[in-house]
N, C-alpha and C. Protein backbone atom coordinates (compact mmCIF):
# COMPACT_ATOMS: atom_id res chain seq x y z
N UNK A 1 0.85 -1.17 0.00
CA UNK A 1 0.00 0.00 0.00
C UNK A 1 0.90 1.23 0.00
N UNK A 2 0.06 1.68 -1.01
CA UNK A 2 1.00 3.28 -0.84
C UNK A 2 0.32 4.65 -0.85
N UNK A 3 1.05 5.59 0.31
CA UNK A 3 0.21 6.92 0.42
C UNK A 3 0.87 8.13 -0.15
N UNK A 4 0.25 8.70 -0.84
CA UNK A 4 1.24 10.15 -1.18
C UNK A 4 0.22 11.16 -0.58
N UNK A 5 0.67 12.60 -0.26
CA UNK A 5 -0.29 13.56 0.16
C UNK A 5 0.43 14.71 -1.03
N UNK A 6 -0.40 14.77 -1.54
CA UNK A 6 -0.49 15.53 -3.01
C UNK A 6 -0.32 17.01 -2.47
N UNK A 7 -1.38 17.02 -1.71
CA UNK A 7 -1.96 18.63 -1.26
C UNK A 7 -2.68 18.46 0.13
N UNK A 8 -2.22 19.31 1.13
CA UNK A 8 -2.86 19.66 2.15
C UNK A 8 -3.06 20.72 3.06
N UNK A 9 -3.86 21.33 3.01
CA UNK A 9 -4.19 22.52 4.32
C UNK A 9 -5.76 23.24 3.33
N UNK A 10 -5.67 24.77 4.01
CA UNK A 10 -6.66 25.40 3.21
C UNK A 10 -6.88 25.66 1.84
N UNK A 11 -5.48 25.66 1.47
CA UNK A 11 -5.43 25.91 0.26
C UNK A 11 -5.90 24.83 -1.17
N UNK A 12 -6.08 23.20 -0.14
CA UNK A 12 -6.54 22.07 -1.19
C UNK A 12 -5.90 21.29 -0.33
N UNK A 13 -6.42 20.27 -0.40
CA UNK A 13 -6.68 18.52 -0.57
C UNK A 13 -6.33 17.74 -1.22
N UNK A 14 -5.49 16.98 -1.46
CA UNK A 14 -5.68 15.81 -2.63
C UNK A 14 -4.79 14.93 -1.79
N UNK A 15 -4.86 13.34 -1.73
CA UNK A 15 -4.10 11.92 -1.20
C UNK A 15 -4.39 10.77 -2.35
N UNK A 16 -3.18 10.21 -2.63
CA UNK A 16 -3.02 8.98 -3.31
C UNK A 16 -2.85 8.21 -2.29
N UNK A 17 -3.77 7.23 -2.75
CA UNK A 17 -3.89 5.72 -2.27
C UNK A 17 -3.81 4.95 -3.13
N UNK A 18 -2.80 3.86 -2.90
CA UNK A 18 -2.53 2.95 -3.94
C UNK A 18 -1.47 1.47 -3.77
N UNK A 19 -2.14 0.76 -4.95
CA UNK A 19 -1.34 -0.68 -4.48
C UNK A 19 -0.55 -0.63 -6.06
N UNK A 20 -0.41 -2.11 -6.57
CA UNK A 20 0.38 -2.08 -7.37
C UNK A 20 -0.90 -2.33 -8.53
N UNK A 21 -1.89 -2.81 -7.72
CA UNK A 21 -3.53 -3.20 -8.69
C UNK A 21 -4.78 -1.84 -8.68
N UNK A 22 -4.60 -0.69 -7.75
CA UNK A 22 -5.87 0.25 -7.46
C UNK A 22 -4.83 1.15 -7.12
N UNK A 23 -5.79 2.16 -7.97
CA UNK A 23 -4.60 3.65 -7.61
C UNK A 23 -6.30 4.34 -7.75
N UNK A 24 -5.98 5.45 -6.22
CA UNK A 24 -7.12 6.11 -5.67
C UNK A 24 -6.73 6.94 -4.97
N UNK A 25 -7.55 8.55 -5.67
CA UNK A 25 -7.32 9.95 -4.89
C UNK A 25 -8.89 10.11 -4.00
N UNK A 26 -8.24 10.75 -2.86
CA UNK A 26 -9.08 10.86 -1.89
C UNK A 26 -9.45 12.26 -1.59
N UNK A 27 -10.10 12.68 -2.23
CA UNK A 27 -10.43 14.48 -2.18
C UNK A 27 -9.67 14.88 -3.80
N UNK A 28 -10.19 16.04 -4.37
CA UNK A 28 -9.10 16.67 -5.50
C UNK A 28 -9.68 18.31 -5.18
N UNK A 29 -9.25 19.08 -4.08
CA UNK A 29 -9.38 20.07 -3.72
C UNK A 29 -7.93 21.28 -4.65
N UNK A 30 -7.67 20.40 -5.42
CA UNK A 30 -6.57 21.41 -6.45
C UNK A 30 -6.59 21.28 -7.41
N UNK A 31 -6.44 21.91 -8.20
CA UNK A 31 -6.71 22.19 -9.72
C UNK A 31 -6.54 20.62 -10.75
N UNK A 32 -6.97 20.33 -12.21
CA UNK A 32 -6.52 19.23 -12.44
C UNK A 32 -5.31 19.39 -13.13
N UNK A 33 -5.14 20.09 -13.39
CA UNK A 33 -3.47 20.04 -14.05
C UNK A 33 -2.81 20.50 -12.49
N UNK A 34 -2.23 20.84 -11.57
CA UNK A 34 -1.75 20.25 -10.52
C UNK A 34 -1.96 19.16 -9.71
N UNK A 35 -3.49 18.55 -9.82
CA UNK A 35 -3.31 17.16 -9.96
C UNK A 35 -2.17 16.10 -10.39
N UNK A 36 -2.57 16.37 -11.84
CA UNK A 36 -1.69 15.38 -13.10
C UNK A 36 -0.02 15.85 -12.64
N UNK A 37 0.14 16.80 -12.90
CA UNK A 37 1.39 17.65 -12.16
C UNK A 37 1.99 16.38 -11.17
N UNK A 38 1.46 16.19 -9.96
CA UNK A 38 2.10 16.02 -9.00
C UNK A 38 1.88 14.04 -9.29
N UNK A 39 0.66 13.74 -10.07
CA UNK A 39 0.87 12.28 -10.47
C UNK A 39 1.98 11.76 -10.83
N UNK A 40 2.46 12.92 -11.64
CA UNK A 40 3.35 12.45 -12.58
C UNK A 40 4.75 12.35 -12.29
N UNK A 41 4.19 12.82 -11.00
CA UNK A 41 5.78 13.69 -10.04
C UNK A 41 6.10 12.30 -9.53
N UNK A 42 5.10 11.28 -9.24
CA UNK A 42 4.87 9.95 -8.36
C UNK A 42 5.25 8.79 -9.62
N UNK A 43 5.10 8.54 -10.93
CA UNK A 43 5.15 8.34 -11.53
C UNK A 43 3.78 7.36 -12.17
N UNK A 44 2.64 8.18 -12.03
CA UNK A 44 1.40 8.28 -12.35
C UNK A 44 0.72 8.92 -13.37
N UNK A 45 -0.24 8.34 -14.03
CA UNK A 45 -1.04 9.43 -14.68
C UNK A 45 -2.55 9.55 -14.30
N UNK A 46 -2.81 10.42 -15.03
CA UNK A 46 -4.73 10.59 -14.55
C UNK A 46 -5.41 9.22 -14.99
N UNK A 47 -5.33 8.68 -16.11
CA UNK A 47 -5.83 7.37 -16.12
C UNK A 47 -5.45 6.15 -15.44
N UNK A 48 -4.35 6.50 -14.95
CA UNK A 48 -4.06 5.40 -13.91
C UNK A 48 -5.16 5.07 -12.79
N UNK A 49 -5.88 6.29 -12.05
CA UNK A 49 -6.50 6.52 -11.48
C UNK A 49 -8.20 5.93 -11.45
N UNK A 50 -8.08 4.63 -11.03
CA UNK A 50 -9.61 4.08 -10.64
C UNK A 50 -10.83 4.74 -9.73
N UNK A 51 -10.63 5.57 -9.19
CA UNK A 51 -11.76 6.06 -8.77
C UNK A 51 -11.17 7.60 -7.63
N UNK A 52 -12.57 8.31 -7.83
CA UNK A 52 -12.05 9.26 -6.59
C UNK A 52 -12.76 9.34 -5.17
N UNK A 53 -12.82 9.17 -3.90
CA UNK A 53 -13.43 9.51 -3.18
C UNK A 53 -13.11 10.93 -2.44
N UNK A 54 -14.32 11.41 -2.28
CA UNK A 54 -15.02 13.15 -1.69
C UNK A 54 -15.09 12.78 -0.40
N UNK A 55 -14.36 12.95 0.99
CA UNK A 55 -14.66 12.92 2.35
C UNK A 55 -16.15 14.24 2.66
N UNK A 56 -15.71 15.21 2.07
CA UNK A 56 -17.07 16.32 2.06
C UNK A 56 -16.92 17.48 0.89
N UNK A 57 -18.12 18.02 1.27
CA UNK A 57 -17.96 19.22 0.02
C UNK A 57 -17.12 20.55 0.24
N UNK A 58 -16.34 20.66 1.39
CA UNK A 58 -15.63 21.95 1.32
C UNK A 58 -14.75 22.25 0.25
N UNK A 59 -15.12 23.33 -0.32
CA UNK A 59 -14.10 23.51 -1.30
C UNK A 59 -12.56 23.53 -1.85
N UNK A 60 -12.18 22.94 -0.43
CA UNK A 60 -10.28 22.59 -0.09
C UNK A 60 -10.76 21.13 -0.26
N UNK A 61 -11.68 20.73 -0.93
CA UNK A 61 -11.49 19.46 -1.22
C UNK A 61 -12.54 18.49 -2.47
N UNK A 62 -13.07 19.89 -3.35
CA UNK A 62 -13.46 19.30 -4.85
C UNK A 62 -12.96 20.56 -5.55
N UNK A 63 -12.15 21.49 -4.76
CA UNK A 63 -11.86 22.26 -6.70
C UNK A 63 -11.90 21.77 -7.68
N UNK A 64 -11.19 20.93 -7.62
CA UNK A 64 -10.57 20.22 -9.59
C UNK A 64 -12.05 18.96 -9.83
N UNK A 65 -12.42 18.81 -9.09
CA UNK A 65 -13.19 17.36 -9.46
C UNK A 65 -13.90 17.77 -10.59
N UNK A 66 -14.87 18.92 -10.55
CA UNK A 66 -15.46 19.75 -11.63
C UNK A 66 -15.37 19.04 -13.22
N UNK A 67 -13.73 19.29 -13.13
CA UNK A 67 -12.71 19.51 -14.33
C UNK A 67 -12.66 17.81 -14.72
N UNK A 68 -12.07 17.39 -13.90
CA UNK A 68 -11.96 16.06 -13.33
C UNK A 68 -12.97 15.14 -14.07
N UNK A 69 -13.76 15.01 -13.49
CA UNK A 69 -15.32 14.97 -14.11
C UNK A 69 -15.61 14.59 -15.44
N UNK A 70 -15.24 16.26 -16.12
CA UNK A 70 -15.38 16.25 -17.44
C UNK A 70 -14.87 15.97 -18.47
N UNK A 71 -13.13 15.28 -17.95
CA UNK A 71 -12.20 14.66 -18.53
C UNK A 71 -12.29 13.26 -18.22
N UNK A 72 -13.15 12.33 -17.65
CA UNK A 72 -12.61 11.16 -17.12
C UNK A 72 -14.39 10.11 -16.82
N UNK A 73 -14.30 9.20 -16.62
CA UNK A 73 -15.52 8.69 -16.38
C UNK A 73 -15.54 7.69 -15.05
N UNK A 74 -14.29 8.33 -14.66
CA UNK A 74 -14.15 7.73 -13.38
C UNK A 74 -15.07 7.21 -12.17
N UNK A 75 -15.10 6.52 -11.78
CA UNK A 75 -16.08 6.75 -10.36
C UNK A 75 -15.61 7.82 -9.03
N UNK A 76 -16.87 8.27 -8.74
CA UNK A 76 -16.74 9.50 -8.06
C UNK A 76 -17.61 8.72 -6.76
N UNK A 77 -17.10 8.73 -5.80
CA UNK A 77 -17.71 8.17 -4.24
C UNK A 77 -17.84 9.25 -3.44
N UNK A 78 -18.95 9.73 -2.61
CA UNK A 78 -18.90 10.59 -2.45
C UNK A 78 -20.82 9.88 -0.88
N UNK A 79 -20.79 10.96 0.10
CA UNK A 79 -22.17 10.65 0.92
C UNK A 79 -23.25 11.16 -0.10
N UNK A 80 -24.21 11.06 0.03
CA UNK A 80 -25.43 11.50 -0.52
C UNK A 80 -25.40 13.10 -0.24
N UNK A 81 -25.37 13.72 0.98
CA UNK A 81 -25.30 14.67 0.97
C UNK A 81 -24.27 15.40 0.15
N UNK A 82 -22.98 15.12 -0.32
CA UNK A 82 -22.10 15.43 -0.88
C UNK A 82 -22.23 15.69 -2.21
């Protein structure tokens, strides 16, 4: 198992979770090209990426999903309220 912390505090959110079979961001509270940016920094890409989970809706933690979204057909996990 492996963790990266992409982005954290007010300014955004983002955590990789990942094995050598499931690669999974946990929040994308930063842009998607600093997303991909910092994937790539890991030696990742955006399609690598099986799914995203949303802990909540504060905005330090879906900026990019938006974007995200509209590039990808990913699964998005997220509460109902969310």
């Amino acid at each position: 198992m492996r963790f990266e912390s992409i982005a954290s505090g007010s300014s955004g959110n983002c955590i990789y979770v990942g094995s050598d079979k499931t690669h999974l961001l946990m929040d994308v509270g930063i842009s998607r090209k600093r997303t991909v940016d910092a994937l790539h920094g890991i030696g990742l890409d955006m399609n690598d990426i099986d799914g995203i989970f949303i802990t909540h809706e504060h905005v330090d933690h879906i900026t990019g999903l938006p974007v995200i979204a509209k590039h990808s057909s990913m699964p998005i996990f997220a509460t109902r309220g969310t």
